[in-house]
N, C-alpha and C. Protein backbone atom coordinates (compact mmCIF):
# COMPACT_ATOMS: atom_id res chain seq x y z
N UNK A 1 -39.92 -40.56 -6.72
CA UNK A 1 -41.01 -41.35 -6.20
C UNK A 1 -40.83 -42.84 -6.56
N UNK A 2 -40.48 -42.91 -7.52
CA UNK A 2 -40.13 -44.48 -8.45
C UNK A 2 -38.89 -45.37 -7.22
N UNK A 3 -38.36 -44.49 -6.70
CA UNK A 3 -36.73 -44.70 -6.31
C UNK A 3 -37.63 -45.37 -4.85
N UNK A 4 -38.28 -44.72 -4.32
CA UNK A 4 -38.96 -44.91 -3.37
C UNK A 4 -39.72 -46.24 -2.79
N UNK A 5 -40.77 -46.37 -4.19
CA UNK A 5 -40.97 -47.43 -4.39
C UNK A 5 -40.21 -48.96 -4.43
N UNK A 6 -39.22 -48.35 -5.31
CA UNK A 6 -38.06 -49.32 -5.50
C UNK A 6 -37.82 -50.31 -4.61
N UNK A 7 -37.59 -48.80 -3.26
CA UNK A 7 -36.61 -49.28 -1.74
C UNK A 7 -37.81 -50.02 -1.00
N UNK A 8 -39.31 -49.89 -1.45
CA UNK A 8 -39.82 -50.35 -0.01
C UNK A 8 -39.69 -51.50 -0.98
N UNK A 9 -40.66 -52.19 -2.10
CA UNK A 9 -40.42 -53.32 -2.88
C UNK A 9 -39.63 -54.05 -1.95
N UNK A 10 -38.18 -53.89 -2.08
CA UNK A 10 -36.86 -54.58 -2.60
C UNK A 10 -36.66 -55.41 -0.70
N UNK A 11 -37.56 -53.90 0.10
CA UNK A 11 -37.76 -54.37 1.52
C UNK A 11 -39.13 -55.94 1.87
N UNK A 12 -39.65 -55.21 1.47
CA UNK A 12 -40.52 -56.32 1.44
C UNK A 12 -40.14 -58.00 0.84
N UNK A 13 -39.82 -57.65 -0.46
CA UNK A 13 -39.47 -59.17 -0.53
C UNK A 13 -37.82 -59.67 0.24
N UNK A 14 -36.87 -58.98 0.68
CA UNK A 14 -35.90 -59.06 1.56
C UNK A 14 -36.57 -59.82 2.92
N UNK A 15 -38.06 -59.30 3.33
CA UNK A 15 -38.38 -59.71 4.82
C UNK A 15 -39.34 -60.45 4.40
N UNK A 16 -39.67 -61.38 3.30
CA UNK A 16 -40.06 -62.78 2.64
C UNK A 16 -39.34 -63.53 2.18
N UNK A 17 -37.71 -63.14 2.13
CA UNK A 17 -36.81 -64.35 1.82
C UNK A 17 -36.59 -64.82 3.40
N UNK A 18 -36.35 -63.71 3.93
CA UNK A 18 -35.71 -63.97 5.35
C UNK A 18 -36.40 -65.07 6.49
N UNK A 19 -37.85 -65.13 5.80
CA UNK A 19 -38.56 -66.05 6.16
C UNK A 19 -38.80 -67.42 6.03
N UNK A 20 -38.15 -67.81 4.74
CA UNK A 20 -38.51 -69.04 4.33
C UNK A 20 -36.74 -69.61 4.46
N UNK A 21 -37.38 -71.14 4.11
CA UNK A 21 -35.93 -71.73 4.54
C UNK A 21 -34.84 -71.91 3.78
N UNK A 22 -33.45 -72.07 4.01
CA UNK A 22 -32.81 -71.45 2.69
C UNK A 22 -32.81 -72.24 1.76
N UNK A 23 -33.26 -73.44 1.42
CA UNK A 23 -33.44 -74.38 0.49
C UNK A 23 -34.27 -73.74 -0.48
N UNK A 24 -35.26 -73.17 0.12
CA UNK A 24 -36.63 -72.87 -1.10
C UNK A 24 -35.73 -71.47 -1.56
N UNK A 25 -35.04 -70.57 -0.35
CA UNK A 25 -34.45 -69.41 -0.98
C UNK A 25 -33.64 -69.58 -2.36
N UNK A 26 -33.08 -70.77 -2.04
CA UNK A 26 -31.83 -70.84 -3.11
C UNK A 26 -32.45 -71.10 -4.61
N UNK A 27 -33.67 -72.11 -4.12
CA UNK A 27 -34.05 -72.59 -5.57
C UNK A 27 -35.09 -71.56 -6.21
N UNK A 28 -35.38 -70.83 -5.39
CA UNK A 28 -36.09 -69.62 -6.21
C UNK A 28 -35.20 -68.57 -6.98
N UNK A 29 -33.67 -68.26 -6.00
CA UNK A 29 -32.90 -67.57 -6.93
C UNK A 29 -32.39 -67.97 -8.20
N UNK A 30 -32.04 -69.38 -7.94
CA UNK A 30 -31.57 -70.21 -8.74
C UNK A 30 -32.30 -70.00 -10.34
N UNK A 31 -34.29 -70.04 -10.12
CA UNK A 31 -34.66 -70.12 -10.85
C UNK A 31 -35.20 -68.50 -11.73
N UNK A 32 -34.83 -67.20 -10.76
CA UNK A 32 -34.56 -66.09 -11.11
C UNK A 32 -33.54 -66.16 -11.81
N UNK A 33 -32.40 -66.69 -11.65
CA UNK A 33 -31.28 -66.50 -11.94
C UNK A 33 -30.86 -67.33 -13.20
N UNK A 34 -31.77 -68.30 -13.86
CA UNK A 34 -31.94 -68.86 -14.67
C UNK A 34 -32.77 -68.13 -16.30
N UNK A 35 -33.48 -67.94 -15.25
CA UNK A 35 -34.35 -66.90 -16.27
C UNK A 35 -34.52 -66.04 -16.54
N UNK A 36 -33.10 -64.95 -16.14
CA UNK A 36 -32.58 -63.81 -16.40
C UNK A 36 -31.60 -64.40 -17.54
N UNK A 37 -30.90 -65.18 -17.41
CA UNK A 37 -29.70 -65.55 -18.27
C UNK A 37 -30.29 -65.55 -19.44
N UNK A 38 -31.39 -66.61 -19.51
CA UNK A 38 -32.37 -67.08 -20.82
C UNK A 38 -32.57 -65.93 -21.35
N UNK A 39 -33.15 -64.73 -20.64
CA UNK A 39 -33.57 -63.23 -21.42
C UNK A 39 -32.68 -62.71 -21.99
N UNK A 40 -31.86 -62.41 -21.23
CA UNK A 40 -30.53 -62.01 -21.86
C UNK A 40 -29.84 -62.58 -22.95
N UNK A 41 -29.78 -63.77 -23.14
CA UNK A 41 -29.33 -64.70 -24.33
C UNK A 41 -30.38 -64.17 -25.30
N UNK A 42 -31.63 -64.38 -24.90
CA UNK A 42 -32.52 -64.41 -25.99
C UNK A 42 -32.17 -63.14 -26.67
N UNK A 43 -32.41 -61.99 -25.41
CA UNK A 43 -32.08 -60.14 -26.00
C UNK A 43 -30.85 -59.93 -27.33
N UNK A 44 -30.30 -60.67 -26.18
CA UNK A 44 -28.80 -60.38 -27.16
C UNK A 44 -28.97 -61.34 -29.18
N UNK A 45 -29.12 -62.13 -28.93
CA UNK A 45 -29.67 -63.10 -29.93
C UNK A 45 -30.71 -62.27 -31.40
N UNK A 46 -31.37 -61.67 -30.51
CA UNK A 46 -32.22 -60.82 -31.48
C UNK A 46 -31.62 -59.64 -31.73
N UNK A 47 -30.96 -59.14 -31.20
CA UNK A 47 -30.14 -57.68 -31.27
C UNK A 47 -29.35 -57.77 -31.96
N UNK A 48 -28.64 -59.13 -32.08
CA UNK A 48 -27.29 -59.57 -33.44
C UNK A 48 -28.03 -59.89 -34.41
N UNK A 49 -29.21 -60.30 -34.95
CA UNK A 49 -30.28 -60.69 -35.92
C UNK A 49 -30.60 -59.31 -36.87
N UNK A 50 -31.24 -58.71 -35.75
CA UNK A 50 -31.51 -57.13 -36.34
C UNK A 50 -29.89 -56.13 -37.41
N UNK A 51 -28.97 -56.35 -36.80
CA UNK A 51 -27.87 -55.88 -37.45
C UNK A 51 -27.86 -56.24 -38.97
């Protein structure tokens, strides 16, 4: 059911990128894509701390 969800989600915002222009697309990934890195640094950061 989760998996399901997943697929319509992933549809929906697919047919809200597809909409906007690719300037705003890029800088929104850009800024997803920014602030995944940051988590990940951070994750990892605390995970070598804990050791």
């Amino acid at each position: 059911m989760s998996f399901l969800v997943a697929i319509v989600a992933m549809a929906v915002l697919l047919g809200a990128a597809a909409h906007t222009s690719l300037s705003v697309f890029l800088a929104a990934a850009g800024a997803i894509s920014a602030w995944l890195l940051l988590f990940g640094a951070r994750e990892g950061l605390a995970r070598l701390r804990r050791r």
